[in-house]
Protein backbone atom coordinates (compact mmCIF):
# COMPACT_ATOMS: atom_id res chain seq x y z
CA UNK A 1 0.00 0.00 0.00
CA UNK A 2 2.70 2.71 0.51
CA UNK A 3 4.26 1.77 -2.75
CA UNK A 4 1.02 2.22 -4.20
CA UNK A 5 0.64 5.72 -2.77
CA UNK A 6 4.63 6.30 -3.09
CA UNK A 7 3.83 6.06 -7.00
CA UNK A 8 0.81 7.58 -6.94
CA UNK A 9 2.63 10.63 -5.43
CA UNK A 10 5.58 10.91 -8.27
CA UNK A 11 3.31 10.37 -10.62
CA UNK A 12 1.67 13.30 -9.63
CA UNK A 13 4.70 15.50 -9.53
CA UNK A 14 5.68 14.17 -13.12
CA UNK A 15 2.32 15.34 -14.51
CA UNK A 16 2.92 18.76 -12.71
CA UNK A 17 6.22 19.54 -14.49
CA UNK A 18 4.59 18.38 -17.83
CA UNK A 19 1.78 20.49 -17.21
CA UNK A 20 4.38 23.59 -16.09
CA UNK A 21 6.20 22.76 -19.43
CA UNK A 22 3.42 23.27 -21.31
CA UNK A 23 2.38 26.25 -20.05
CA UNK A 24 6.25 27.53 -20.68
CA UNK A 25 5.24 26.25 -24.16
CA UNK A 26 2.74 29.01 -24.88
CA UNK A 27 3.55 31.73 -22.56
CA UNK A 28 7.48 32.65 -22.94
CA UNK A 29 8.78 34.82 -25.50
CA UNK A 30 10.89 33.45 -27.92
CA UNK A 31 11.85 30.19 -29.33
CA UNK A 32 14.85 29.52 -27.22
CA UNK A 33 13.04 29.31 -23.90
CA UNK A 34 9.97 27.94 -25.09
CA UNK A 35 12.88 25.04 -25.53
CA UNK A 36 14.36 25.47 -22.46
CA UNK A 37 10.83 25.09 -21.11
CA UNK A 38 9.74 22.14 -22.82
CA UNK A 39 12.73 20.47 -22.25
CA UNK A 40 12.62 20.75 -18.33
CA UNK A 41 9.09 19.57 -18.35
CA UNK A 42 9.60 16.63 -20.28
CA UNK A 43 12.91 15.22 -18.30
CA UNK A 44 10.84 16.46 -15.15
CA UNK A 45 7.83 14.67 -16.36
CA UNK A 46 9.59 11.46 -17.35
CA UNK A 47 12.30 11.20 -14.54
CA UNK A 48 10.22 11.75 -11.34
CA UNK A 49 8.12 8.72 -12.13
CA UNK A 50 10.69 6.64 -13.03
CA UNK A 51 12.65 6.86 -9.39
C-alpha cells in the first residue's frame, strides 16, 4: 500500500512539471526558452516517475 501511494505521489509530480512545461510552451517569449521550457518539463515529467 505505501508503494502504491509512493507512486501515486511521483506520478503526480511528473504530470505537474509536464503540465508547467506546457504552459512555458505558450507563454514565454521566444523560441529559445519555449525550448528550455519544454525540455525541463519533459525530463521532469519522465524522470520523477521513473525513481
Amino acid at each position: 500500500m505505501v508503494l502504491v501511494v509512493a507512486g501515486l505521489v511521483l506520478i503526480s509530480i511528473g504530470v505537474f512539471y509536464d503540465f508547467v512545461g506546457a504552459i512555458g510552451l505558450l507563454r514565454l517569449p521566444n523560441f529559445y526558452t519555449r525550448l528550455h521550457a519544454a525540455t525541463a518539463g519533459a525530463i521532469g515529467g519522465a524522470v520523477v516517475p521513473m525513481i
